[in-house]
Protein backbone atom coordinates (compact mmCIF):
# COMPACT_ATOMS: atom_id res chain seq x y z
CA UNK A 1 22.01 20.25 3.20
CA UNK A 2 19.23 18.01 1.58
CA UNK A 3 19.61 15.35 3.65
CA UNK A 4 16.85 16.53 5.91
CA UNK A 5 14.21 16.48 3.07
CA UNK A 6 14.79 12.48 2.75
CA UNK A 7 13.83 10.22 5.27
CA UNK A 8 16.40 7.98 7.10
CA UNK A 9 16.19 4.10 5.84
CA UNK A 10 14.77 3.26 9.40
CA UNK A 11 11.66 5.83 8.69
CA UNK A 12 11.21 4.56 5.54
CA UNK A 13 11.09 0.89 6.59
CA UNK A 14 8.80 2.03 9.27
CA UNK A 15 6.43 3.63 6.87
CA UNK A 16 6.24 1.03 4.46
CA UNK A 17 5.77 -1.94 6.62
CA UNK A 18 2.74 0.16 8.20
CA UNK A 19 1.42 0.75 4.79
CA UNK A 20 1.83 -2.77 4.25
CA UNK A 21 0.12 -3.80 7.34
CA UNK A 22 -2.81 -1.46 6.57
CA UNK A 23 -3.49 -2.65 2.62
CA UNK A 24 -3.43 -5.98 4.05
CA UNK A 25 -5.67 -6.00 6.82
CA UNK A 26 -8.10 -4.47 4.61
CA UNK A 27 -7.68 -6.09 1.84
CA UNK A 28 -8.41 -9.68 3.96
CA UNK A 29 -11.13 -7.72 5.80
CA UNK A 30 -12.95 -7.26 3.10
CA UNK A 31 -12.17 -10.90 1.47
CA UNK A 32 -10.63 -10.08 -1.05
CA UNK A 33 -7.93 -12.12 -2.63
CA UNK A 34 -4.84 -11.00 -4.73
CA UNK A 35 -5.81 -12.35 -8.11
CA UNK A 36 -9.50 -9.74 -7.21
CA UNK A 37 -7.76 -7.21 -6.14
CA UNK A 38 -5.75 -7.36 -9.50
CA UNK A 39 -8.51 -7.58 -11.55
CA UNK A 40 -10.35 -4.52 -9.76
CA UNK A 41 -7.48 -2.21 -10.05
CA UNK A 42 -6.73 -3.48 -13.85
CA UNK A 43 -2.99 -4.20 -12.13
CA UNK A 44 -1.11 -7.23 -12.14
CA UNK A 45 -1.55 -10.18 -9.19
CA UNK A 46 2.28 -9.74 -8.72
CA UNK A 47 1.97 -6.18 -8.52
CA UNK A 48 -0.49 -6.67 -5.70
CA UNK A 49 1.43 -9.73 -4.39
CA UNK A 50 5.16 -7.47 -4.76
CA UNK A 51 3.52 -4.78 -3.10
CA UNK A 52 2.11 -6.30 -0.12
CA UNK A 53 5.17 -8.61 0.83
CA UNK A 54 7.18 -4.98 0.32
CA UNK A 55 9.68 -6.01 -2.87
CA UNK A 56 7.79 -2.64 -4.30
CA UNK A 57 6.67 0.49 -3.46
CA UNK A 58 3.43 1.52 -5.63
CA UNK A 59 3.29 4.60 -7.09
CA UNK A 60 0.79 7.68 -6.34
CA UNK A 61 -1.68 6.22 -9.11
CA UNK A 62 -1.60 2.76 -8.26
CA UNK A 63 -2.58 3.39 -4.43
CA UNK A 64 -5.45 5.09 -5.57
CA UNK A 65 -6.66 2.44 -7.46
CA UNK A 66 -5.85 -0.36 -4.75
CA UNK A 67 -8.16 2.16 -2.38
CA UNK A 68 -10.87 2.84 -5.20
CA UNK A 69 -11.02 -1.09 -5.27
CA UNK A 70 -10.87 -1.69 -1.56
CA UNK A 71 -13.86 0.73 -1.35
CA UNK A 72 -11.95 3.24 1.10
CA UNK A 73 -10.20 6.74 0.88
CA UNK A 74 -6.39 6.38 -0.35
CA UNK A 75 -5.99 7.92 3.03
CA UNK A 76 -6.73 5.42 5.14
CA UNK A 77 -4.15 3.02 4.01
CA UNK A 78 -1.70 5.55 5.43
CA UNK A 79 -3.88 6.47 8.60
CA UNK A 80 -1.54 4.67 10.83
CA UNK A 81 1.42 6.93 9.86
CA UNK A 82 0.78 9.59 12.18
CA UNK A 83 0.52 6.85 15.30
């Protein structure tokens, strides 16, 4: 019965290596390296470094903070979710 609220493992691999893809192409679009990014957000380089290579998810409050420092909407680090 709840299994159709979660996503399959697949899906969720899908979404998170787009999400990935996005924070990092804009994150090197904008030239910004880890150890910045960390320092904008007040987060840790590893948690930057963790997040981007996929050992983590971030939480809610942390991708708005990676956005707020990337100078973008949080939603466009999940715009390619829909495609």
């Amino acid at each position: 019965m709840f299994k159709s609220f979660f996503m399959s493992d697949k899906s969720s691999e899908t979404l998170t290596a787009k999400f990935i893809e996005e924070l990092t192409k804009v994150r090197k679009e904008r030239g910004i390296s880890h150890e910045k990014l960390a320092e904008k957000t007040g987060l840790s380089r590893s948690t930057i470094s963790f997040t981007e290579s996929g050992r983590t998810m971030p939480t809610v409050l942390t991708c708005v903070r990676i956005a707020k420092a990337l100078g973008i909407r949080i939603g466009d680090l999940f715009n390619k979710f829909d495609k």
